[in-house]
C-alpha atoms as a PDB file:
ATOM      1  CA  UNK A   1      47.355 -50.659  94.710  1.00  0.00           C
ATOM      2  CA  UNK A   2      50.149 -53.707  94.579  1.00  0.00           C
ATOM      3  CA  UNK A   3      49.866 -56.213  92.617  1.00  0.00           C
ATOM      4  CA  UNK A   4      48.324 -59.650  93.921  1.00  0.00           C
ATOM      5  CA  UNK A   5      50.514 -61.628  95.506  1.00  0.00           C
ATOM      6  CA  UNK A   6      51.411 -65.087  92.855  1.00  0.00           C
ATOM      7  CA  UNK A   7      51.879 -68.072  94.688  1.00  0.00           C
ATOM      8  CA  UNK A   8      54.832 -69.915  93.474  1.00  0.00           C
ATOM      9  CA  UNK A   9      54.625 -72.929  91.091  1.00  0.00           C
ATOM     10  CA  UNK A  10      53.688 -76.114  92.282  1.00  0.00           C
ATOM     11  CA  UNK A  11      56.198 -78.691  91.831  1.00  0.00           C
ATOM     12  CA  UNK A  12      54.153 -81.788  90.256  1.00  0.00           C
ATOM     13  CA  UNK A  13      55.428 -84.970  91.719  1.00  0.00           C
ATOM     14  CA  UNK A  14      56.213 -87.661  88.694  1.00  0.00           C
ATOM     15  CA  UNK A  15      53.628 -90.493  89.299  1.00  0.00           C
ATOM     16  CA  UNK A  16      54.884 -93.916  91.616  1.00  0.00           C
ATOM     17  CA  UNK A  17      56.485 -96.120  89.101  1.00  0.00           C
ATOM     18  CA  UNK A  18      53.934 -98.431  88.592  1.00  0.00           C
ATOM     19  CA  UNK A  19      54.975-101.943  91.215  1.00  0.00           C
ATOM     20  CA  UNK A  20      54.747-104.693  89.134  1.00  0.00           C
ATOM     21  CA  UNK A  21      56.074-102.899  86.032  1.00  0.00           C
ATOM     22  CA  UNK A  22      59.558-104.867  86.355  1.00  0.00           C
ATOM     23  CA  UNK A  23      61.854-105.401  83.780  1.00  0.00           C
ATOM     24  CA  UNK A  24      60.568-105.639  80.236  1.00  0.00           C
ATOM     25  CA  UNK A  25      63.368-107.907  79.234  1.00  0.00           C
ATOM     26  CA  UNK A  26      66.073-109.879  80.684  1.00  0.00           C
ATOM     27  CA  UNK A  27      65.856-112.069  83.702  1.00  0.00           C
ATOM     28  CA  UNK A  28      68.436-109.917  86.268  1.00  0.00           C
ATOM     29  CA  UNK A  29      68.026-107.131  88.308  1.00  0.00           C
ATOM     30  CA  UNK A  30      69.999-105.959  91.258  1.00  0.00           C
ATOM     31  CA  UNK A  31      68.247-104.662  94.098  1.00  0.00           C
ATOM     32  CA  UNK A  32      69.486-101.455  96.254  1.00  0.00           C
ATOM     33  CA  UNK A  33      67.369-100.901  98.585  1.00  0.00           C
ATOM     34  CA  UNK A  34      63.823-102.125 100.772  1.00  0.00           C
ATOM     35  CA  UNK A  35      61.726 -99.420 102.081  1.00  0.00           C
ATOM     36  CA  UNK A  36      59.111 -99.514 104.325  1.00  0.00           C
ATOM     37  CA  UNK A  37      57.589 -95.877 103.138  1.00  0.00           C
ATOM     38  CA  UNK A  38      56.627 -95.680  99.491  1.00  0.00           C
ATOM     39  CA  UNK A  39      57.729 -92.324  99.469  1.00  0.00           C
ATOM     40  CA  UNK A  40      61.437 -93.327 100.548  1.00  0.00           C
ATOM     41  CA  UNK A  41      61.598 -95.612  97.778  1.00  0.00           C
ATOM     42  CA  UNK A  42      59.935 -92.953  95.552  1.00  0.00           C
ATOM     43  CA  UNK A  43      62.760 -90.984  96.158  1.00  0.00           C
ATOM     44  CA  UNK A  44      65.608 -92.915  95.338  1.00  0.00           C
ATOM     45  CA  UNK A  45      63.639 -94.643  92.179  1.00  0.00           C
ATOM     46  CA  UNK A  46      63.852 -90.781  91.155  1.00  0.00           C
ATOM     47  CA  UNK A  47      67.565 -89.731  91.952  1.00  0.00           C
ATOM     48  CA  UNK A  48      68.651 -93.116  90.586  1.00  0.00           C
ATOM     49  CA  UNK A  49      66.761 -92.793  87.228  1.00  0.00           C
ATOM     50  CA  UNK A  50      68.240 -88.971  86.913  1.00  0.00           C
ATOM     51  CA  UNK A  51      71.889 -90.430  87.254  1.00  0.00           C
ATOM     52  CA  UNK A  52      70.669 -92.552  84.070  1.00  0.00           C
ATOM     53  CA  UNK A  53      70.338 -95.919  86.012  1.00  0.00           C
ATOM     54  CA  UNK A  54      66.872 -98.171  84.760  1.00  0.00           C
ATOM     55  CA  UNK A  55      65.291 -98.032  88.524  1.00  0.00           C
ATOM     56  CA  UNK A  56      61.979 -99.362  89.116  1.00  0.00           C
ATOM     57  CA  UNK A  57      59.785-101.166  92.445  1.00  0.00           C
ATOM     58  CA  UNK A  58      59.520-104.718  92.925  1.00  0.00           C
ATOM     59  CA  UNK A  59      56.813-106.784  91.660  1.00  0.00           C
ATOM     60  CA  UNK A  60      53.946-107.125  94.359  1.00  0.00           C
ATOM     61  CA  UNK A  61      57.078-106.182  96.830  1.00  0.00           C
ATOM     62  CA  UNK A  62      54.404-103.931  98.940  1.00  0.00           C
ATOM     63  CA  UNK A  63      51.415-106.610  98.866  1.00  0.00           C
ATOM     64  CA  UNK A  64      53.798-109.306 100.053  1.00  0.00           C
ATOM     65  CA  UNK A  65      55.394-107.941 103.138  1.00  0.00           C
ATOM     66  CA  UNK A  66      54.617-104.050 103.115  1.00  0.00           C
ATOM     67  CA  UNK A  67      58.258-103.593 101.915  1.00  0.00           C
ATOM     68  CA  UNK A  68      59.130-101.182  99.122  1.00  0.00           C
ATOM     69  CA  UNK A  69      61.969-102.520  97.018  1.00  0.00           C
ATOM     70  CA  UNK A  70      64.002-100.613  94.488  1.00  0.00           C
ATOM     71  CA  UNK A  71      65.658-102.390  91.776  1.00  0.00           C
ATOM     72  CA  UNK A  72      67.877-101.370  88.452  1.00  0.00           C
ATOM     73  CA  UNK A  73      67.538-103.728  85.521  1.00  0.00           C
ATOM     74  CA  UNK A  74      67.258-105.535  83.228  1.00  0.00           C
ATOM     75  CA  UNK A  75      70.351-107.281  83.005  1.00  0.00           C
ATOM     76  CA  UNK A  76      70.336-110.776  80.162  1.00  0.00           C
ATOM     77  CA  UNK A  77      73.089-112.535  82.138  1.00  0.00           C
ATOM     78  CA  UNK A  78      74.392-112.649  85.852  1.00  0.00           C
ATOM     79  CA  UNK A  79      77.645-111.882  85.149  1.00  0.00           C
ATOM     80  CA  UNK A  80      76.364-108.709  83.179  1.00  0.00           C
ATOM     81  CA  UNK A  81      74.238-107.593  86.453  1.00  0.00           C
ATOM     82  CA  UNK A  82      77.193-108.852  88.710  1.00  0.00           C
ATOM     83  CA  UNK A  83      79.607-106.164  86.506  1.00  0.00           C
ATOM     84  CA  UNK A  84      77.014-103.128  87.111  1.00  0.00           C
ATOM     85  CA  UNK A  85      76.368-104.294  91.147  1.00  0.00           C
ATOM     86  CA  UNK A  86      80.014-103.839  91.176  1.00  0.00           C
ATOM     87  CA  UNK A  87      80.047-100.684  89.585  1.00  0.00           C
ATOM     88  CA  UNK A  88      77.031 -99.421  91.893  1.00  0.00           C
ATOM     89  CA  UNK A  89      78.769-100.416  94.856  1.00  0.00           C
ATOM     90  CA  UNK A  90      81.902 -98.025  94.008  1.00  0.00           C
ATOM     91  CA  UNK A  91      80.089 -95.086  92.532  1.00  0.00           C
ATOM     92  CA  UNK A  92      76.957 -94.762  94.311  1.00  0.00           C
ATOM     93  CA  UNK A  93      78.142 -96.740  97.619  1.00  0.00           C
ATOM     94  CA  UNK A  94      74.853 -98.753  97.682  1.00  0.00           C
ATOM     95  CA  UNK A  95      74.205-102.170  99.127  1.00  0.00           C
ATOM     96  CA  UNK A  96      73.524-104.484  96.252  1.00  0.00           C
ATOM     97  CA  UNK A  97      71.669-107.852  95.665  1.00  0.00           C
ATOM     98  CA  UNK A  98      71.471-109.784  91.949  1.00  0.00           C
ATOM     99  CA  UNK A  99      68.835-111.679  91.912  1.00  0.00           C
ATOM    100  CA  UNK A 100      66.839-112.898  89.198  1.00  0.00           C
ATOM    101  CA  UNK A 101      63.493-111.926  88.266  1.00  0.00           C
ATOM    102  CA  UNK A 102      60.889-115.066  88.575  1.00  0.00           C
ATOM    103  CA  UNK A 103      58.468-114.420  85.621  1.00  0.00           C
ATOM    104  CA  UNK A 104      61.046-111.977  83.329  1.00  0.00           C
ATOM    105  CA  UNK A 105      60.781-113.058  79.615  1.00  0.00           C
ATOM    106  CA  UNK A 106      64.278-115.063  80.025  1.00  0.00           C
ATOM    107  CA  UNK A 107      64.355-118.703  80.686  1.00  0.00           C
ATOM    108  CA  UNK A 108      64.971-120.104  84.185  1.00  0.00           C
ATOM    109  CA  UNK A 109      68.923-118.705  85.878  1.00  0.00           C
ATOM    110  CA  UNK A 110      71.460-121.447  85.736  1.00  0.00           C
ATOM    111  CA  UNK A 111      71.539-120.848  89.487  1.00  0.00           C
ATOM    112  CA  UNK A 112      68.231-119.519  90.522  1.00  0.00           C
ATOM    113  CA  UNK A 113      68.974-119.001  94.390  1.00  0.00           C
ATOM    114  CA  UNK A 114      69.908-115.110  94.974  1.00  0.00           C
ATOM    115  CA  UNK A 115      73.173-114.088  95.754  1.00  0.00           C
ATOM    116  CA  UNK A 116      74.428-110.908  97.915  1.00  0.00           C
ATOM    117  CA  UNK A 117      77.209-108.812  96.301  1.00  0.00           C
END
């Protein structure tokens, strides 16, 4: 008689960064993309922390507007994020957004009004 038949192993899906979990330090992030489906943004949180880059979801981004928003960061000045939006744009050919992050352990932006890249 053949042997039973194995299923193949399950592929366990790494949990939903937690929204909310934001930057531990620094008061920058840049923001790459909005997402309606978690799972979307799930996805590119993933490939973008496997090329290395600190990804994470928005703060509250789903309970404000139903948006999913994927962000890379911490960053402790603009300029700093600004270099890295830059560098995003060329090697990953992203759309990017610096922003700051209200309620990041920095003090208050010099310019707190978001600017596209």
């Amino acid at each position: 008689m053949p042997p039973a038949p194995v299923a193949p192993p399950r592929r366990e899906r790494a949990p939903l960064p937690a929204v909310g979990a934001g930057p531990p330090d620094g008061a920058y992030a840049i923001q790459v993309g909005a997402f309606d489906s978690s799972e979307a943004a799930r996805k590119m949180v993933e490939a973008l922390a496997a090329k290395g880059h600190a990804s994470y979801l928005a703060a509250g981004a789903a309970a404000r507007d139903g948006r999913w928003r994927v962000r890379i960061g911490p960053f402790a000045t603009r300029d700093e994020a600004e270099a890295r939006a830059d560098a995003l744009k060329q090697s990953e050919k992203l759309p990017t957004w610096v922003l700051f992050e209200e309620g990041a352990s920095a003090a208050s932006p010099p310019d707190a009004a978001a600017r596209r890249s």
